[in-house]
C-alpha atoms as a PDB file:
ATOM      1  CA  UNK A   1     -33.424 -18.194   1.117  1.00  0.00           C
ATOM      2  CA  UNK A   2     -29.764 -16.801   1.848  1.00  0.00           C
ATOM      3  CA  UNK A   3     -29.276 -14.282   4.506  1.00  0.00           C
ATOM      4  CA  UNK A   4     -27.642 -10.580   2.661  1.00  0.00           C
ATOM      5  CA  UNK A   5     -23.804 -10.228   4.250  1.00  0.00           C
ATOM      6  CA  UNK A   6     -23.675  -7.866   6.937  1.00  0.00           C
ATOM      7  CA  UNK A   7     -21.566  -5.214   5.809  1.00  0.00           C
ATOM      8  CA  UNK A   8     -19.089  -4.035   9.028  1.00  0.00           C
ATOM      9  CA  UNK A   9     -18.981  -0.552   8.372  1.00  0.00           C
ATOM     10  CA  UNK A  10     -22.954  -0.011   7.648  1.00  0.00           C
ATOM     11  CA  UNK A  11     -24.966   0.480  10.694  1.00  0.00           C
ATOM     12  CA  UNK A  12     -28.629  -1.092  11.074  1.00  0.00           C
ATOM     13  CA  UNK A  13     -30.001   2.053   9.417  1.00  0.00           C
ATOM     14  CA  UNK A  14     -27.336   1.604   6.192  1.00  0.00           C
ATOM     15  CA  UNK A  15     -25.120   4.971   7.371  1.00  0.00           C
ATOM     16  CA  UNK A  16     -21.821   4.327   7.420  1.00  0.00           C
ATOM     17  CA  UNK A  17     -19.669   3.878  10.714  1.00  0.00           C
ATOM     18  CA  UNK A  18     -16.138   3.226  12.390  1.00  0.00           C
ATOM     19  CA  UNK A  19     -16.122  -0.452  13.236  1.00  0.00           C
ATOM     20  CA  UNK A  20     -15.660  -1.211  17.205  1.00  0.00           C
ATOM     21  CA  UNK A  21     -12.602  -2.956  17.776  1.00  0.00           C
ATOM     22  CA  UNK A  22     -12.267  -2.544  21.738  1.00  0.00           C
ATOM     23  CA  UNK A  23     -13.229  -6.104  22.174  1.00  0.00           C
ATOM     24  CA  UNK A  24     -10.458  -7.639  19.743  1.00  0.00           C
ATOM     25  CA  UNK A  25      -7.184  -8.708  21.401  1.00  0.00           C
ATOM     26  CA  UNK A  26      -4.094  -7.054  20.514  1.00  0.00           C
ATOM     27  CA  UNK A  27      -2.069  -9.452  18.462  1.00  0.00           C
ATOM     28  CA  UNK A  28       0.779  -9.554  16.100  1.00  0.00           C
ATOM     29  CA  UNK A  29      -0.746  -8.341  12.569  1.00  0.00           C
ATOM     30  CA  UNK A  30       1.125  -7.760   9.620  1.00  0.00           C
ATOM     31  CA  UNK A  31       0.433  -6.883   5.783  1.00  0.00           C
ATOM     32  CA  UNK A  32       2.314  -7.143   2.557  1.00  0.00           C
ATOM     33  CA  UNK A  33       1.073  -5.127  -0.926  1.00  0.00           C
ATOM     34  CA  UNK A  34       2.182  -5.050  -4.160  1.00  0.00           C
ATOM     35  CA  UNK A  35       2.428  -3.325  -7.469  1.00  0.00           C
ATOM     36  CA  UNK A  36       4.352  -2.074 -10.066  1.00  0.00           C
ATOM     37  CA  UNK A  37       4.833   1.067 -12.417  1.00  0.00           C
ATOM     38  CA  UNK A  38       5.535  -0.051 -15.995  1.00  0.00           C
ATOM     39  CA  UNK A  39       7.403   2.398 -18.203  1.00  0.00           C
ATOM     40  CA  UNK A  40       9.420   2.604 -21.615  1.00  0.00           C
ATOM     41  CA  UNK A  41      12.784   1.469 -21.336  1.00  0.00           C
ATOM     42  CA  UNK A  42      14.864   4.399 -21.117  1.00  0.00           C
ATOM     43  CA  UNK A  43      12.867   6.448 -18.476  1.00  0.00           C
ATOM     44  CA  UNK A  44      13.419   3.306 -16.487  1.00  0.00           C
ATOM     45  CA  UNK A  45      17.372   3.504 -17.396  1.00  0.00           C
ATOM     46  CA  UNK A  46      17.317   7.188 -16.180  1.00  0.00           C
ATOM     47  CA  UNK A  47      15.884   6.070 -12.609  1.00  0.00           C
ATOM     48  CA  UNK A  48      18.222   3.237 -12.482  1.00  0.00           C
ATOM     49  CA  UNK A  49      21.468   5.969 -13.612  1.00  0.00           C
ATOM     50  CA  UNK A  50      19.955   7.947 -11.180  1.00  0.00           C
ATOM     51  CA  UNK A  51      19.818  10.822 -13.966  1.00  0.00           C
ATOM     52  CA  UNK A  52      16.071  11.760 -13.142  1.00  0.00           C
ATOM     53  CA  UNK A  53      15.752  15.593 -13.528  1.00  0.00           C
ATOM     54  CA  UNK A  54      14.229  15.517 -10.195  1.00  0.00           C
ATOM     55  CA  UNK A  55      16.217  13.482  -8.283  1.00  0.00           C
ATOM     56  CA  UNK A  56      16.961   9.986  -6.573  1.00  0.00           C
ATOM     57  CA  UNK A  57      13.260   8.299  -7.409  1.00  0.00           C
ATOM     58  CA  UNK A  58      13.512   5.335  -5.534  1.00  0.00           C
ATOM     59  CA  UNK A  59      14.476   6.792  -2.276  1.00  0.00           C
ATOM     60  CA  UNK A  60      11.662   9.378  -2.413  1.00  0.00           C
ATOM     61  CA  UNK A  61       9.489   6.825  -3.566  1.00  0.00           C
ATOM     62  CA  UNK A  62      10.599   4.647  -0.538  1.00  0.00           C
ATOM     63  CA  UNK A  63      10.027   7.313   2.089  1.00  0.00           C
ATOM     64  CA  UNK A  64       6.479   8.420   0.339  1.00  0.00           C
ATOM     65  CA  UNK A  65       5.059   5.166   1.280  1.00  0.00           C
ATOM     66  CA  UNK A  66       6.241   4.955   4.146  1.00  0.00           C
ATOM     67  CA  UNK A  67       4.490   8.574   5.178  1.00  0.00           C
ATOM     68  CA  UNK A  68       1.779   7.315   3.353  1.00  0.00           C
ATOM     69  CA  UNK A  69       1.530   3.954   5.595  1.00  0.00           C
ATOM     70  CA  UNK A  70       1.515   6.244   8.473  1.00  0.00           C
ATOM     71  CA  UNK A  71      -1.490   8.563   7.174  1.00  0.00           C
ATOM     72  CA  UNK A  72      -3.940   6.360   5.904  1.00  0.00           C
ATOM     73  CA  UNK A  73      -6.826   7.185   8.351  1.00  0.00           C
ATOM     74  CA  UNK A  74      -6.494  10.535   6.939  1.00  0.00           C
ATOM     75  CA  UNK A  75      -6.904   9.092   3.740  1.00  0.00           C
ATOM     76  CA  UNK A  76      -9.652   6.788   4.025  1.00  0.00           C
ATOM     77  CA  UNK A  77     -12.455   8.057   5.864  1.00  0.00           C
ATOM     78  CA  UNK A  78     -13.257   4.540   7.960  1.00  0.00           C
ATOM     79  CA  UNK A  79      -9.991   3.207   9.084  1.00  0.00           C
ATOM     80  CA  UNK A  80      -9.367   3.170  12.441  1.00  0.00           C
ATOM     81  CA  UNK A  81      -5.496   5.437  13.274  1.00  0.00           C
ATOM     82  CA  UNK A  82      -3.634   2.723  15.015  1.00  0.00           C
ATOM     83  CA  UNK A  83       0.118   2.347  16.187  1.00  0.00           C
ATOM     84  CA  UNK A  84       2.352   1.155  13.225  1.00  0.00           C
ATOM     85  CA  UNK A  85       5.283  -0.823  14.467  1.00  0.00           C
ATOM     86  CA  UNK A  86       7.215  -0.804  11.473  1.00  0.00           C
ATOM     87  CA  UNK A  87       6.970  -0.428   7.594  1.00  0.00           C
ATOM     88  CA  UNK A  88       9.202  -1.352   4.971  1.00  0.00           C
ATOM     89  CA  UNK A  89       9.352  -0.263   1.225  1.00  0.00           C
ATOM     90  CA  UNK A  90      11.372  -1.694  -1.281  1.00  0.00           C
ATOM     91  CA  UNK A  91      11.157  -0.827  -4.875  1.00  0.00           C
ATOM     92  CA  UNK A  92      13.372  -2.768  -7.616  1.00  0.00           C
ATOM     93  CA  UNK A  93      13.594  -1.980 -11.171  1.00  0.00           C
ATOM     94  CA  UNK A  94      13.200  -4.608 -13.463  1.00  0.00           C
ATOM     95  CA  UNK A  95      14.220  -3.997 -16.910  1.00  0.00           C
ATOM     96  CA  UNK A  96      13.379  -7.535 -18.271  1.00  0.00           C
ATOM     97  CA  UNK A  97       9.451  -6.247 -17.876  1.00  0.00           C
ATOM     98  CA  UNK A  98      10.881  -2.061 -17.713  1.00  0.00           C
ATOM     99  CA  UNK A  99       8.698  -1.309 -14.601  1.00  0.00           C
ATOM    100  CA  UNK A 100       9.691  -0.502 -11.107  1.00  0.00           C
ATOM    101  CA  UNK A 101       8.498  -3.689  -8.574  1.00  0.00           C
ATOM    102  CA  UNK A 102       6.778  -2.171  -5.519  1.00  0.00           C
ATOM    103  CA  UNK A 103       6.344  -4.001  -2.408  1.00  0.00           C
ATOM    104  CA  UNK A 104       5.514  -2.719   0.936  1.00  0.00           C
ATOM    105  CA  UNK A 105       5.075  -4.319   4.719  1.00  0.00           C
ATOM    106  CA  UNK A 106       3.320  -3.405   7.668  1.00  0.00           C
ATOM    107  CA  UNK A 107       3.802  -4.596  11.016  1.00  0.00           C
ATOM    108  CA  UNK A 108       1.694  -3.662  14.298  1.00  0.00           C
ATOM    109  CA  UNK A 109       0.285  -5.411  17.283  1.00  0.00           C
ATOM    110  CA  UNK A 110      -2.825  -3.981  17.918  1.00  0.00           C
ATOM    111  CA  UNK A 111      -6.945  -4.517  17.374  1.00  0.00           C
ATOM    112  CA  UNK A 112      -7.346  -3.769  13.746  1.00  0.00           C
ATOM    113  CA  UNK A 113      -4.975  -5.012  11.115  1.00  0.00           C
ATOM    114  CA  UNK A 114      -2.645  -3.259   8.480  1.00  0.00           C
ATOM    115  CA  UNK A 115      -3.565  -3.963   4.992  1.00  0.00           C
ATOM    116  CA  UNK A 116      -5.013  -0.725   4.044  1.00  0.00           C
ATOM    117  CA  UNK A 117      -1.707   0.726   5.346  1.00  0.00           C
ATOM    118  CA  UNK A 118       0.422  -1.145   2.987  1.00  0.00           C
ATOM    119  CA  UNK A 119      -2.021  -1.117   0.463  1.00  0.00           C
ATOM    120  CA  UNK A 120      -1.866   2.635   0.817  1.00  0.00           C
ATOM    121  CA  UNK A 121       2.229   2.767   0.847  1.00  0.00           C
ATOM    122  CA  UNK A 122       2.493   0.920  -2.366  1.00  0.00           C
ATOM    123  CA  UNK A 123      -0.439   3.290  -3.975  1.00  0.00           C
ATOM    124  CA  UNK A 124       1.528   6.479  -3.023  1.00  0.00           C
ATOM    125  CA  UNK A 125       5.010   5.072  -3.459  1.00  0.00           C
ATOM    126  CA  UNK A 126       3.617   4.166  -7.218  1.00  0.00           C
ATOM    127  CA  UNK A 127       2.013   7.730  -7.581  1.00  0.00           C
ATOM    128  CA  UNK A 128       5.382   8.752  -6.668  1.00  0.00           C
ATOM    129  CA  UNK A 129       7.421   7.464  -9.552  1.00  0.00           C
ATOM    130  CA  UNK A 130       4.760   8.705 -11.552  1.00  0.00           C
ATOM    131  CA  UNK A 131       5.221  12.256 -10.456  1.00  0.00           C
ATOM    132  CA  UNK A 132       9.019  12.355 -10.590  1.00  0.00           C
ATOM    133  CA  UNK A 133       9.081  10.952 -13.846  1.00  0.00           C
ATOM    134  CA  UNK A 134       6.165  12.337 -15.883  1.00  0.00           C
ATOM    135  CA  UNK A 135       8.235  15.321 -17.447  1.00  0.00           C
ATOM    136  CA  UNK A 136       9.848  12.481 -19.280  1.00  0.00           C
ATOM    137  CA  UNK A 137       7.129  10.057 -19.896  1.00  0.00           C
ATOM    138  CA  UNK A 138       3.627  10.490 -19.383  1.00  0.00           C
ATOM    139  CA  UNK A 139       2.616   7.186 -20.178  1.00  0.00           C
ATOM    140  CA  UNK A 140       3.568   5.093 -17.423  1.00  0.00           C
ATOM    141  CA  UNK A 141       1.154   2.796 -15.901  1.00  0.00           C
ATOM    142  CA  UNK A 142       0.286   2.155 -12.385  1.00  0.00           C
ATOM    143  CA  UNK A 143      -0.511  -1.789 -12.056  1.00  0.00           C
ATOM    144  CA  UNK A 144      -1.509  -4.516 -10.107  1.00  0.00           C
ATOM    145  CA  UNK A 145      -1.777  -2.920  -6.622  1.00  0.00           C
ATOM    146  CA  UNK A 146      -2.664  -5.884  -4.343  1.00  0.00           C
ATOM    147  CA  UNK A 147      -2.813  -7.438  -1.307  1.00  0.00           C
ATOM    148  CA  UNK A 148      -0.651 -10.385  -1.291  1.00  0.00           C
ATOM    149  CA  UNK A 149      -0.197 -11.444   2.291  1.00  0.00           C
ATOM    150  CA  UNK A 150      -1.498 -10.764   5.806  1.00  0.00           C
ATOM    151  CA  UNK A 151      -1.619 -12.154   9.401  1.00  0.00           C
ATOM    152  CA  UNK A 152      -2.986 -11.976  12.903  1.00  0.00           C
ATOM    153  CA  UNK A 153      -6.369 -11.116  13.871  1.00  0.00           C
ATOM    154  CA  UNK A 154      -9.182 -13.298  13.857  1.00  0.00           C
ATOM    155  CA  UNK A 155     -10.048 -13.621  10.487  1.00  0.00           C
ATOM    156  CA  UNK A 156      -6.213 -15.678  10.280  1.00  0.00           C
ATOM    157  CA  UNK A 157      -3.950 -15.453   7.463  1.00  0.00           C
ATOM    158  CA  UNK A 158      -4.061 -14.621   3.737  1.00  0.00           C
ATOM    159  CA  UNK A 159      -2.015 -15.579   1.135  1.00  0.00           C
ATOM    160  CA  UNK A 160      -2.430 -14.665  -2.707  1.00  0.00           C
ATOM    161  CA  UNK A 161       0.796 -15.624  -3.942  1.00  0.00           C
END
């Protein structure tokens, strides 16, 4: 007979609760997510021209994920608010596939560790492409939004890539 996972953020009685990280050491954690925003050819030449009716795309998109990083325990109800020592957001077009490359880091040293954060970045950065861009095309396609590397803690590291 195997024994049923225990789920960290169930209680004995199956309701759902904060996990209790005061007895984890502070240590070095950091997270890296990806994903991309695929889109005809010529909405991705008006980003790149920087002729976007409402303006420089990549730099808002840069600066919503990193307010996103920064609010995800507002976002998702169980994660724990923790001090964010630095988050970086780069976004590159690539017109050999015509999407906009997302990829954000995390970095904190603290109890809990950072993937939701950057998971959350690259999800809002991505939403915001969408949203300056969907007077031109609607069709655009939000893709591939993964974690690809973290480290710290004492679960170790994680590489997908």
């Amino acid at each position: 007979m195997t024994s049923e996972p225990t789920l960290s953020h169930l209680d004995a009685d199956g309701h759902a609760r904060m996990v209790d990280v005061s007895a984890k050491a502070e240590t070095l954690r950091e997270a890296t997510a990806r994903g991309r925003v695929l889109m005809l050819p010529a909405t991705l030449a008006l980003i790149v021209d920087g002729q976007m009716p409402k303006g420089d795309v990549l730099a808002v998109a840069r600066v919503a994920g990193i307010m996103a990083a920064k609010r995800t325990p507002d976002l998702i109800p169980l994660c724990h608010p923790i001090q964010i020592a630095g988050v970086e957001v780069v976004l590159t077009p690539d017109a050999a596939s015509s999407t906009i490359e997302i990829e954000a880091t995390v970095r904190t040293t603290g109890q809990t560790g950072v993937e939701m954060e950057a998971l959350t970045a690259v999800s809002v950065a991505a939403l915001t492409v969408y949203d300056m861009c969907k007077g031109v095309e609607r069709g655009m396609r939000i893709e591939a939004v993964r974690l690809v590397a973290k480290s710290g803690g004492k679960s170790g590291d994680y590489r997908s890539e």
